[in-house]
Protein backbone atom coordinates (compact mmCIF):
# COMPACT_ATOMS: atom_id res chain seq x y z
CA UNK A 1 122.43 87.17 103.16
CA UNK A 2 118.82 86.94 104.18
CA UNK A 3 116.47 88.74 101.32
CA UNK A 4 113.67 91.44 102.70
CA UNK A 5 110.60 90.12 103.71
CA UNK A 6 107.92 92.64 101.25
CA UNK A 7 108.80 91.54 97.91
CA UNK A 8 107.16 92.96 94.67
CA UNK A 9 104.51 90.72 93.78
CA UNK A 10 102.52 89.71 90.64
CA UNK A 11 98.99 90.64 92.41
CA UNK A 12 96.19 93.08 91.23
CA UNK A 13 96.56 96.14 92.58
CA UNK A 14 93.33 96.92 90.98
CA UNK A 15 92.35 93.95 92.91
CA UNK A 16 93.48 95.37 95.71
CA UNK A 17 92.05 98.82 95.80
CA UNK A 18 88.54 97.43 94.52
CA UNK A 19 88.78 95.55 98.16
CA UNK A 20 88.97 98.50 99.99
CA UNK A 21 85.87 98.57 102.20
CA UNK A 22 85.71 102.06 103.57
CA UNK A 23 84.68 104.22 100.60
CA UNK A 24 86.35 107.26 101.47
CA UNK A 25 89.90 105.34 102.13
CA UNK A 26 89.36 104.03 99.02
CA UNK A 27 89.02 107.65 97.40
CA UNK A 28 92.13 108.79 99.28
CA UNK A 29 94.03 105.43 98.43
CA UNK A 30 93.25 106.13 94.83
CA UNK A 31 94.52 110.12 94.65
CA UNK A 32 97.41 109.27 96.33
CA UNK A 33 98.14 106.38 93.51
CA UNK A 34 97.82 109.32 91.53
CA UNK A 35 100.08 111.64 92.98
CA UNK A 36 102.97 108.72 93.53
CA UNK A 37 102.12 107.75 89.57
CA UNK A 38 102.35 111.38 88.09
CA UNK A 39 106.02 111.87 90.23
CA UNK A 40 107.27 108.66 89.31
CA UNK A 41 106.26 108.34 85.80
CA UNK A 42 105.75 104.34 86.95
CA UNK A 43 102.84 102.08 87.57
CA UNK A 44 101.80 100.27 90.50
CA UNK A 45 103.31 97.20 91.65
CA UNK A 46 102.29 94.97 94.98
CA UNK A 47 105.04 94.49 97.43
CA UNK A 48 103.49 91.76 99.43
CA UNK A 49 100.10 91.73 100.39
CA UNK A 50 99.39 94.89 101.62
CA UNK A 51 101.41 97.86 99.95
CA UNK A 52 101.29 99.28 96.44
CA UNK A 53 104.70 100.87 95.35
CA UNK A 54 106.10 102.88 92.52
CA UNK A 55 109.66 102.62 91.45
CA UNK A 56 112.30 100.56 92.63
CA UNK A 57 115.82 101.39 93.88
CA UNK A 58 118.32 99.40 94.82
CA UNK A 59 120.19 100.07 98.31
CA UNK A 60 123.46 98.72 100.34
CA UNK A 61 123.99 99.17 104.06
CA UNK A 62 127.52 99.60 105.33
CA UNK A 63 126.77 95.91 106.81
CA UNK A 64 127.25 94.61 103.30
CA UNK A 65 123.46 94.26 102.81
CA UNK A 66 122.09 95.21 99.39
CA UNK A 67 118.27 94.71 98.22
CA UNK A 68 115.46 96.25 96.28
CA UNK A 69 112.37 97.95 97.43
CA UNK A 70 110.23 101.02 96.30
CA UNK A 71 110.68 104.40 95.99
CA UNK A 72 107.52 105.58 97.65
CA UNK A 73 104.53 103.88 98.28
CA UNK A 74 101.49 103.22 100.30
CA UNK A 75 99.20 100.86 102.32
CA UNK A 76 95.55 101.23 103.41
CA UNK A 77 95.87 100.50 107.05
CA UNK A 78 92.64 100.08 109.16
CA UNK A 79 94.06 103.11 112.04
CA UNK A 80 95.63 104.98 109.00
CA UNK A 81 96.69 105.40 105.58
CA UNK A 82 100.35 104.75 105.16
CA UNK A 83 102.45 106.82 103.04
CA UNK A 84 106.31 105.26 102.10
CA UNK A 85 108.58 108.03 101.59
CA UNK A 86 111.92 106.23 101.52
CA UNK A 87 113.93 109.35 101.65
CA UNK A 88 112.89 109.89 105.33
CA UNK A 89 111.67 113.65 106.33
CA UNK A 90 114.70 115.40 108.16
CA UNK A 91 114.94 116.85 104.61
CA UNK A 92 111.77 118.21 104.45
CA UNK A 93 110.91 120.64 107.56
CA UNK A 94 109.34 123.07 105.76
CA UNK A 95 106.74 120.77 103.73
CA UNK A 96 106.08 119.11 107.12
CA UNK A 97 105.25 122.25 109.10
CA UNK A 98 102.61 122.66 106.43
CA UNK A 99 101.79 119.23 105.74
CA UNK A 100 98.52 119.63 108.28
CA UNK A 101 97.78 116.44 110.63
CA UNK A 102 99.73 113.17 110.61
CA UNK A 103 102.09 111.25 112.32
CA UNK A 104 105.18 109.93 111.38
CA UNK A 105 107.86 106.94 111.97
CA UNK A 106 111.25 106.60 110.32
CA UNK A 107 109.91 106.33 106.27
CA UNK A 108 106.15 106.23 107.15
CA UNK A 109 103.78 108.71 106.80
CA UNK A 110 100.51 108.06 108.42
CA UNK A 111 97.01 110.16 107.82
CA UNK A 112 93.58 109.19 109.16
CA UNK A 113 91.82 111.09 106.04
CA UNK A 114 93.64 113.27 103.25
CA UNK A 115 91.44 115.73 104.25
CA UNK A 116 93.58 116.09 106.84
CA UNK A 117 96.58 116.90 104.98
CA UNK A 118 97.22 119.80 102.55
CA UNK A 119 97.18 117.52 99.19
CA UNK A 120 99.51 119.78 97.45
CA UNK A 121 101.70 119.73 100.26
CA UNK A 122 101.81 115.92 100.22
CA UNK A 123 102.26 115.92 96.17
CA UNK A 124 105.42 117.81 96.92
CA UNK A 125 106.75 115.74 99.74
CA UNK A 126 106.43 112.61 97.08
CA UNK A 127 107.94 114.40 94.30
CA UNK A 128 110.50 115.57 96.35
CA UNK A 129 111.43 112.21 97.96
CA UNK A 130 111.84 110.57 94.48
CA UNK A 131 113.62 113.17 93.02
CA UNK A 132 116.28 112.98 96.34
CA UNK A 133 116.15 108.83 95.24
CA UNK A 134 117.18 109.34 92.27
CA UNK A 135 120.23 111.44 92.86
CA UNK A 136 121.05 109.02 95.51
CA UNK A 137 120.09 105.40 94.44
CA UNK A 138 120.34 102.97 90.98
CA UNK A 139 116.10 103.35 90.48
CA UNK A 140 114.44 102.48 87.71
């Protein structure tokens, strides 16, 4: 069985942040660590070379596939800031309809600027997600 691709990593993600360019992504990136660190009660960890995640949990597909991967998460993309929440949204209609602007794909949450985005809103959403990976999934 073929192991995912983004694996956590030994890198810096102090490293990482400090490489930001943009200032204010940087600032966004670093209150969202925040928020993802205060639901998780766990520190930052690369998974590969572009995504800082908290948590782990441990999945298996119908297929017979099992793996790891985070619980939530998030990568300073050049178009937008990506936000992981594993658990999906369908869950959370309510939290989105306030959430402000953003787009989303299947786990991925993606804001130009938090000041976009209702930050208390968002600090829901992640505790939320966790909490509903935790019922769900082996996490630690």
């Amino acid at each position: 069985m073929a192991e995912n691709k983004t694996q956590a990593t030994k890198a810096s993600v102090t490293e990482f942040i400090k490489a930001i360019d943009d200032p204010v992504r940087r600032a966004d990136v670093r209150k969202v660590a925040a928020m993802m660190r205060k639901a998780t009660g766990k520190r930052a960890k690369m998974w590969g070379s572009s995504i800082v995640g908290y948590g782990t949990y441990r999945y298996k597909y119908a297929s017979g596939r099992e793996g790891e991967f985070m619980m939530v998460g998030y990568s300073p993309r050049k178009q937008a800031l990506s936000v992981y929440i594993m658990a999906g949204f369908s869950k959370y209609g309510s939290l989105m309809a306030r959430l402000g602007k953003y787009k989303t794909g299947k786990s991925c949450l993606y804001i130009k600027r938090l000041s976009d985005i209702d930050e208390q809103v968002l600090q829901r959403l992640i505790n939320e997600s966790v909490k509903y990976m935790r019922k769900t999934y082996e996490t630690w």
